[in-house]
N, C-alpha and C. Protein backbone atom coordinates (compact mmCIF):
# COMPACT_ATOMS: atom_id res chain seq x y z
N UNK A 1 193.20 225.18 154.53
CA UNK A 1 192.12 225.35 155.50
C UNK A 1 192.44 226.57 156.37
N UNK A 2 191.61 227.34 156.63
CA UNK A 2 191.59 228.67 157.62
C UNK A 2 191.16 228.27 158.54
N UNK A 3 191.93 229.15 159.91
CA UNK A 3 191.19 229.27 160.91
C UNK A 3 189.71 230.13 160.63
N UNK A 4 188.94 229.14 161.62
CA UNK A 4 187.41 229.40 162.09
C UNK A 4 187.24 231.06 162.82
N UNK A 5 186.48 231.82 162.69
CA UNK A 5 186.03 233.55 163.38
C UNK A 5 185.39 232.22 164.47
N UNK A 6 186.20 233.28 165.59
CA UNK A 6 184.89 232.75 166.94
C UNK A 6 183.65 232.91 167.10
N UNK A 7 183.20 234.12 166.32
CA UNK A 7 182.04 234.89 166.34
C UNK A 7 181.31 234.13 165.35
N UNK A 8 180.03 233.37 166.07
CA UNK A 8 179.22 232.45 164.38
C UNK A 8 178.72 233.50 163.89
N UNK A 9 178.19 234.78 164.00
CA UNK A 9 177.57 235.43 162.98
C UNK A 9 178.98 235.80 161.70
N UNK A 10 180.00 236.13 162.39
CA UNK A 10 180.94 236.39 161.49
C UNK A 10 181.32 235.28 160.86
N UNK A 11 181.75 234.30 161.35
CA UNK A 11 181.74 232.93 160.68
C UNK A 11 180.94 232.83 159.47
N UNK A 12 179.89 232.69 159.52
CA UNK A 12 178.24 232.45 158.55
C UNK A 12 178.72 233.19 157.65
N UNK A 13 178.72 234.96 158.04
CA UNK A 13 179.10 235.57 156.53
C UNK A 13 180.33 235.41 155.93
N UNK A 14 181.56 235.16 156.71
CA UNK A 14 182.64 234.78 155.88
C UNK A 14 182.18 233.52 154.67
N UNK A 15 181.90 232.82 155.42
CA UNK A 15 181.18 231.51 154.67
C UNK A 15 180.59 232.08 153.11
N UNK A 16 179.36 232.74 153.65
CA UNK A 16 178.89 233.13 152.69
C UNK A 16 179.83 234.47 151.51
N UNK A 17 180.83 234.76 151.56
CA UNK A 17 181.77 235.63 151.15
C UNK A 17 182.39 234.54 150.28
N UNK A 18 182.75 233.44 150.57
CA UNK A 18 183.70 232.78 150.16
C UNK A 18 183.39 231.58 149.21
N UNK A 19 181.94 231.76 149.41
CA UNK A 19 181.37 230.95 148.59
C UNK A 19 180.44 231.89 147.09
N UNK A 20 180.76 232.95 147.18
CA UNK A 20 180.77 234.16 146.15
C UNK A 20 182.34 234.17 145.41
N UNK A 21 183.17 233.78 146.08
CA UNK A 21 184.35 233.65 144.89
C UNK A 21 185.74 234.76 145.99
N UNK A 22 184.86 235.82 147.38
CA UNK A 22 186.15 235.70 148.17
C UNK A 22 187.07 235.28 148.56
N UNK A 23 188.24 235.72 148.97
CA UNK A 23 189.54 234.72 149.38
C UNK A 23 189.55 235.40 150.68
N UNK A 24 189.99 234.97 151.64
CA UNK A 24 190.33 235.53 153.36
C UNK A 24 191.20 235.18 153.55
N UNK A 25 192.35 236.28 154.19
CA UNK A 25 193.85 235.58 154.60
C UNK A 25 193.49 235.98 156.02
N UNK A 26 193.59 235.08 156.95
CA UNK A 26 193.87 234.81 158.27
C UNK A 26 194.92 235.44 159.25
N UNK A 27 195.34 235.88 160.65
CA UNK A 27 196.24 236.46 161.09
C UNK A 27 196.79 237.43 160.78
N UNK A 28 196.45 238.39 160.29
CA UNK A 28 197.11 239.32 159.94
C UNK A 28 196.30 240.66 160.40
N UNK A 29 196.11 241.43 159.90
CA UNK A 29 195.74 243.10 160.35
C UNK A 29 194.54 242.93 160.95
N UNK A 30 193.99 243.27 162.29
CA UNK A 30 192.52 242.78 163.20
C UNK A 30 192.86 241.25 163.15
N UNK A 31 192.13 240.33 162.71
CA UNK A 31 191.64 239.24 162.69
C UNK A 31 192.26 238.48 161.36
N UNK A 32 191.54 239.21 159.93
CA UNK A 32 191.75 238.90 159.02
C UNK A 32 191.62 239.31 157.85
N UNK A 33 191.73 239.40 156.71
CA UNK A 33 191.74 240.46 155.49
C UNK A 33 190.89 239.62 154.19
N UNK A 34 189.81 240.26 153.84
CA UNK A 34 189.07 239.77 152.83
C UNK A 34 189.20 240.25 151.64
N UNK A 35 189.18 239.66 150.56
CA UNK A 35 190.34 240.14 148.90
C UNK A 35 188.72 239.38 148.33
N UNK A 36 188.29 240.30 146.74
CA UNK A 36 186.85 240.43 146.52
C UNK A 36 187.79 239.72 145.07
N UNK A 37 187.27 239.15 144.27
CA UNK A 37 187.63 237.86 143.29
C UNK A 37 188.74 239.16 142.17
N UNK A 38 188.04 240.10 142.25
CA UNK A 38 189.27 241.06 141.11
C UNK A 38 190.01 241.70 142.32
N UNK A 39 190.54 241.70 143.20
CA UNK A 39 191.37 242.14 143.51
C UNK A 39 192.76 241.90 143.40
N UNK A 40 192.94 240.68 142.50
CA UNK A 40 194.47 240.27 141.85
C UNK A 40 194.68 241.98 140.63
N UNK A 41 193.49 242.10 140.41
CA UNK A 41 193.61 243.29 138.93
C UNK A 41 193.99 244.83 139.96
N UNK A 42 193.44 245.17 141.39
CA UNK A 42 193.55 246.22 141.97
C UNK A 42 191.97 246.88 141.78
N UNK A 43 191.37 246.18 141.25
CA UNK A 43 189.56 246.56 140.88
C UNK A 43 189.05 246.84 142.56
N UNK A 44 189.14 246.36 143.95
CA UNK A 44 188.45 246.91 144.83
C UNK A 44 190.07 246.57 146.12
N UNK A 45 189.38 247.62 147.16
CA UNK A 45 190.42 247.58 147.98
C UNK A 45 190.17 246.13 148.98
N UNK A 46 191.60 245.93 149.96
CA UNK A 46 190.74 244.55 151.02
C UNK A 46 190.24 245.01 152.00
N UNK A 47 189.61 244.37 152.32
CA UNK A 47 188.40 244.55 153.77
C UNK A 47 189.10 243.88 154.62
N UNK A 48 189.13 244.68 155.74
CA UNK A 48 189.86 244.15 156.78
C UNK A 48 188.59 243.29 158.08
N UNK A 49 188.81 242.21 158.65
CA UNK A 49 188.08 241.77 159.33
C UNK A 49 188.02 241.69 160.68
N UNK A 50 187.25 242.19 161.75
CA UNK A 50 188.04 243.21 163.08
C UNK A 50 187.12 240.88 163.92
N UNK A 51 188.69 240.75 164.73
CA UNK A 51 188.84 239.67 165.49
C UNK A 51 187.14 239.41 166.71
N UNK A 52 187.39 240.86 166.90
CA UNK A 52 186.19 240.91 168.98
C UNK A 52 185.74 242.26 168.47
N UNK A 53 184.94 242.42 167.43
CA UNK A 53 184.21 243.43 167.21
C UNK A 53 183.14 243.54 168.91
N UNK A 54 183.00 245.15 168.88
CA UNK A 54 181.79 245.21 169.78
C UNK A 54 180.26 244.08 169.74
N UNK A 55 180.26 244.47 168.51
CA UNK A 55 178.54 243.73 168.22
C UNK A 55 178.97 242.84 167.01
N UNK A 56 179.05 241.47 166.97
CA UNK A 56 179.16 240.35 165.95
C UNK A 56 178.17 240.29 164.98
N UNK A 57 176.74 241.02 165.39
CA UNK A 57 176.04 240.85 164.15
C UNK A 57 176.41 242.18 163.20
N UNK A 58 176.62 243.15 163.83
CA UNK A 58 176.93 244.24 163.11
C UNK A 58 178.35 244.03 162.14
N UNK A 59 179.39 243.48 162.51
CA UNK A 59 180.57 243.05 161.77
C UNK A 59 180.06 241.89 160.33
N UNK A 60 179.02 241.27 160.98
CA UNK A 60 179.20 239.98 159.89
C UNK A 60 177.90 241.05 159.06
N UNK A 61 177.14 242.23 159.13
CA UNK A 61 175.78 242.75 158.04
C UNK A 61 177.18 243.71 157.60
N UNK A 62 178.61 244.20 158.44
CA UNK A 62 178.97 244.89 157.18
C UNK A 62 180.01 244.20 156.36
N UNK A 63 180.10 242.76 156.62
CA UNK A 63 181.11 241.95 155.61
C UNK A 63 179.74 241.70 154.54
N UNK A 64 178.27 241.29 154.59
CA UNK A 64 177.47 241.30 153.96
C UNK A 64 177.50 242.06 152.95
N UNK A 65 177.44 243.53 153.06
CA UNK A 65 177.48 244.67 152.82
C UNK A 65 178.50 244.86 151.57
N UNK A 66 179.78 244.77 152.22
CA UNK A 66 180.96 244.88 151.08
C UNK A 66 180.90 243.77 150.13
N UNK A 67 180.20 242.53 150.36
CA UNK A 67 180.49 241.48 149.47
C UNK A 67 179.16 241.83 148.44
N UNK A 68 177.74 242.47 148.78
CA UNK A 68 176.90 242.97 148.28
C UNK A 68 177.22 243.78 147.03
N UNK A 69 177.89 244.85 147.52
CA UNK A 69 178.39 246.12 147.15
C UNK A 69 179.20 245.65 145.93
N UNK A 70 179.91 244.41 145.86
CA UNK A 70 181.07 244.21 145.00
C UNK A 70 180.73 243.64 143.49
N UNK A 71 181.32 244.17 142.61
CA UNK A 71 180.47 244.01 141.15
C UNK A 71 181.51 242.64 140.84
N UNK A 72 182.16 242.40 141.36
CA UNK A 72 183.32 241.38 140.95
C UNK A 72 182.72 240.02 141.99
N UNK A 73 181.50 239.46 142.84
CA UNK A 73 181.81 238.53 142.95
C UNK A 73 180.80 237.68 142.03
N UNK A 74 180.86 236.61 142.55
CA UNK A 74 180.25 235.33 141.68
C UNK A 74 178.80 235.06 142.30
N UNK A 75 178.06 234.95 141.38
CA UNK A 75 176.80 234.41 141.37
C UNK A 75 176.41 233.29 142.12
């Protein structure tokens, strides 16, 4: 179990990241680091997840964004 983003918009899209086949490791660089389902192969880099972004909706449309962008997640 992971710790919860304080931020519910960031919350929601992690959610929705992780239910595409993302993994999120917690505590570490900002907040937390998001790994896209081929990144065991080196296929995309990790997304780092910033803790007290300025604007929370803007952080969780560009975790949207990268999980969009990614040809490796799950349907």
């Amino acid at each position: 179990m992971r710790a919860k983003h304080p931020k519910k918009p960031i919350e929601a899209a992690l959610e929705r990241a992780e239910s595409q086949g993302f993994r999120l490791e917690t505590n570490r660089a900002h907040w937390g680091i998001l790994y896209c389902p081929g990144s065991e192969a080196g296929k995309c880099p990790p997304f780092s997840v910033n803790g007290s972004p300025r604007n929370a909706e803007n952080e969780a449309k560009r975790i949207d964004r990268f999980v969009t962008r990614c040809p490796h997640r799950k349907p």
